[in-house]
C-alpha atoms as a PDB file:
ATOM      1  CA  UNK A   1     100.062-106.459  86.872  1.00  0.00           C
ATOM      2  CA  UNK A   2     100.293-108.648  89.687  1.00  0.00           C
ATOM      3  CA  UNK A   3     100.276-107.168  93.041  1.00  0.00           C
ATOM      4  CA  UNK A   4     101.874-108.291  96.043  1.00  0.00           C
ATOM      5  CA  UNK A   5      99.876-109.246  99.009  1.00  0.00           C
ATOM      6  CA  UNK A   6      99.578-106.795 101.765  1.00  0.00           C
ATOM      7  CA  UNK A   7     100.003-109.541 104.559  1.00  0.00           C
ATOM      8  CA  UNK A   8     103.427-110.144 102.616  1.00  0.00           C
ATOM      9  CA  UNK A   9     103.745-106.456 103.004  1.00  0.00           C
ATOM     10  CA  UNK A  10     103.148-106.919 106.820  1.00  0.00           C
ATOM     11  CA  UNK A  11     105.230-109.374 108.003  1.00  0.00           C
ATOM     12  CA  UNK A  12     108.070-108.244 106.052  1.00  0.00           C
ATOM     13  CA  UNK A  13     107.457-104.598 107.369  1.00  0.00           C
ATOM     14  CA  UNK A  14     106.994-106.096 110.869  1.00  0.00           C
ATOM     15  CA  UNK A  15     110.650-107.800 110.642  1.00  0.00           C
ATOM     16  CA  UNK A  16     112.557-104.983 109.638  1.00  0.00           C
ATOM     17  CA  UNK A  17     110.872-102.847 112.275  1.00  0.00           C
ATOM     18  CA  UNK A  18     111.975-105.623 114.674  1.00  0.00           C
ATOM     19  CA  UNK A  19     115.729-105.433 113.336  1.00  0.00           C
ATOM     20  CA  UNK A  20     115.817-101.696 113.201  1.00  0.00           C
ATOM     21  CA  UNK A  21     115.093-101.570 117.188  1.00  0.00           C
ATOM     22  CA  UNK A  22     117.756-104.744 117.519  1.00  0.00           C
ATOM     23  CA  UNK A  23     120.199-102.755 116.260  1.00  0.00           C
ATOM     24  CA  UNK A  24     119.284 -99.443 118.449  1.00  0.00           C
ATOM     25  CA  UNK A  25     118.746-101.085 121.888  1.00  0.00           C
ATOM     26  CA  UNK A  26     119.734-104.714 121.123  1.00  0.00           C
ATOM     27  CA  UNK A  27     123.348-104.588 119.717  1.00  0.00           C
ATOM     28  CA  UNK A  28     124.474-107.771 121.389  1.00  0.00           C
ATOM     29  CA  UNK A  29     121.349-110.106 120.615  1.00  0.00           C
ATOM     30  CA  UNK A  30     122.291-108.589 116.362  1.00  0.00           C
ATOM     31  CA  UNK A  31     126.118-109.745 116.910  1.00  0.00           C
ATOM     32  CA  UNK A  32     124.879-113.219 118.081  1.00  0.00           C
ATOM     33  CA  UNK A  33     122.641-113.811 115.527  1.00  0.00           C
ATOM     34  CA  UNK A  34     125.125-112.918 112.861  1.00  0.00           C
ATOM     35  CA  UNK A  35     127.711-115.372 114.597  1.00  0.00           C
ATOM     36  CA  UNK A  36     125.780-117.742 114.452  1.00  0.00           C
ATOM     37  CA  UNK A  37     124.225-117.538 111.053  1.00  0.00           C
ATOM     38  CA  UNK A  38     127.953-117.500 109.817  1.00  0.00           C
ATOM     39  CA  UNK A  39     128.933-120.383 112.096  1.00  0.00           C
ATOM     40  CA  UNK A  40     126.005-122.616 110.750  1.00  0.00           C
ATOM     41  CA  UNK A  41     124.929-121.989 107.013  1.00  0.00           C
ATOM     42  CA  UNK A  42     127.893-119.803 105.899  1.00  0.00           C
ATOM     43  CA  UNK A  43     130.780-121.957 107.041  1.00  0.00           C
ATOM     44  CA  UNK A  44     133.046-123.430 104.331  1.00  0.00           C
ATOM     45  CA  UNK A  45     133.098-126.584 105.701  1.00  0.00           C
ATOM     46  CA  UNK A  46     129.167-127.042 106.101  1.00  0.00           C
ATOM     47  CA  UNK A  47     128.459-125.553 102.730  1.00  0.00           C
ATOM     48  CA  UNK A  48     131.832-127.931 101.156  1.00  0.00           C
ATOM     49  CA  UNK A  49     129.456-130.775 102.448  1.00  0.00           C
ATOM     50  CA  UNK A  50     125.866-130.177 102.024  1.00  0.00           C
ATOM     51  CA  UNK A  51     125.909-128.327  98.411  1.00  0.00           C
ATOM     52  CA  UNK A  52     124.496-131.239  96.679  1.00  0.00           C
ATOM     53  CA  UNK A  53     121.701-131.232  98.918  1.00  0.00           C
ATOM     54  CA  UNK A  54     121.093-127.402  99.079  1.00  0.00           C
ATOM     55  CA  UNK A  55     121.218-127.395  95.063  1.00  0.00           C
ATOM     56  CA  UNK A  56     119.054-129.775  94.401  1.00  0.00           C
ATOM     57  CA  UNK A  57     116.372-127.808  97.342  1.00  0.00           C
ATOM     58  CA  UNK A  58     117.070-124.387  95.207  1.00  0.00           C
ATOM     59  CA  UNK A  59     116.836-126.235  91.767  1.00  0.00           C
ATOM     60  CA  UNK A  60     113.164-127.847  93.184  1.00  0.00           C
ATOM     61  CA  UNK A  61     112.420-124.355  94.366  1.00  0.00           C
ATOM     62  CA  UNK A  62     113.055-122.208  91.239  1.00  0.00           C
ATOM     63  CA  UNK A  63     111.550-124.821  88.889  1.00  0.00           C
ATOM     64  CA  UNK A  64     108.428-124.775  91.306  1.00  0.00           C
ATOM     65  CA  UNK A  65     108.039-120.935  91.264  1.00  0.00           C
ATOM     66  CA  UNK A  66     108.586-120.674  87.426  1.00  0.00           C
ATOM     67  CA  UNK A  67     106.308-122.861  86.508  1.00  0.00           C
ATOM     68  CA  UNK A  68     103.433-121.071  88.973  1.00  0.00           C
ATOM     69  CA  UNK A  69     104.659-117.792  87.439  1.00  0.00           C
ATOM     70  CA  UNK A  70     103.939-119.608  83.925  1.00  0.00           C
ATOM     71  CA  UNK A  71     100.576-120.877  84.910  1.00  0.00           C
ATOM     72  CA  UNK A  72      99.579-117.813  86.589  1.00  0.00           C
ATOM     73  CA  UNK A  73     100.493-115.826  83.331  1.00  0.00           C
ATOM     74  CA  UNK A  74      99.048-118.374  80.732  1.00  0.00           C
ATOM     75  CA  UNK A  75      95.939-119.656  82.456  1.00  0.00           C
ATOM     76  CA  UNK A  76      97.194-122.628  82.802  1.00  0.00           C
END
């Protein structure tokens, strides 16, 4: 089995420690962020527009970590 690494572990830890005290003594700074995120990359019109480009990032993406998966599994 493959483990994941524990700096992975970490920094992921670290960031939802971070968002769990937002949300306690930060409130306003989490209701920004999430207007914003929703103004930017979830807005119809952004995604209507750049979906060709975002695809073809994703499709690059998931090909590239498939085939390390592959390699890493086969001894490639």
């Amino acid at each position: 089995m493959t483990e994941i690494s524990p700096y992975i572990k970490l920094f992921f830890g670290l960031i939802l420690a971070l968002l769990g005290l937002g949300y306690i003594y930060k409130p306003e700074a989490i209701e920004r962020i999430n207007r914003l995120i929703k103004e930017t990359f979830l807005n119809d019109s952004y995604v209507a527009l750049h979906r060709r480009h975002w695809g073809f990032l994703l499709l690059l993406l998931g090909g590239l970590l498939i085939y390390m998966g592959l390699a890493r599994l086969r001894g490639w």
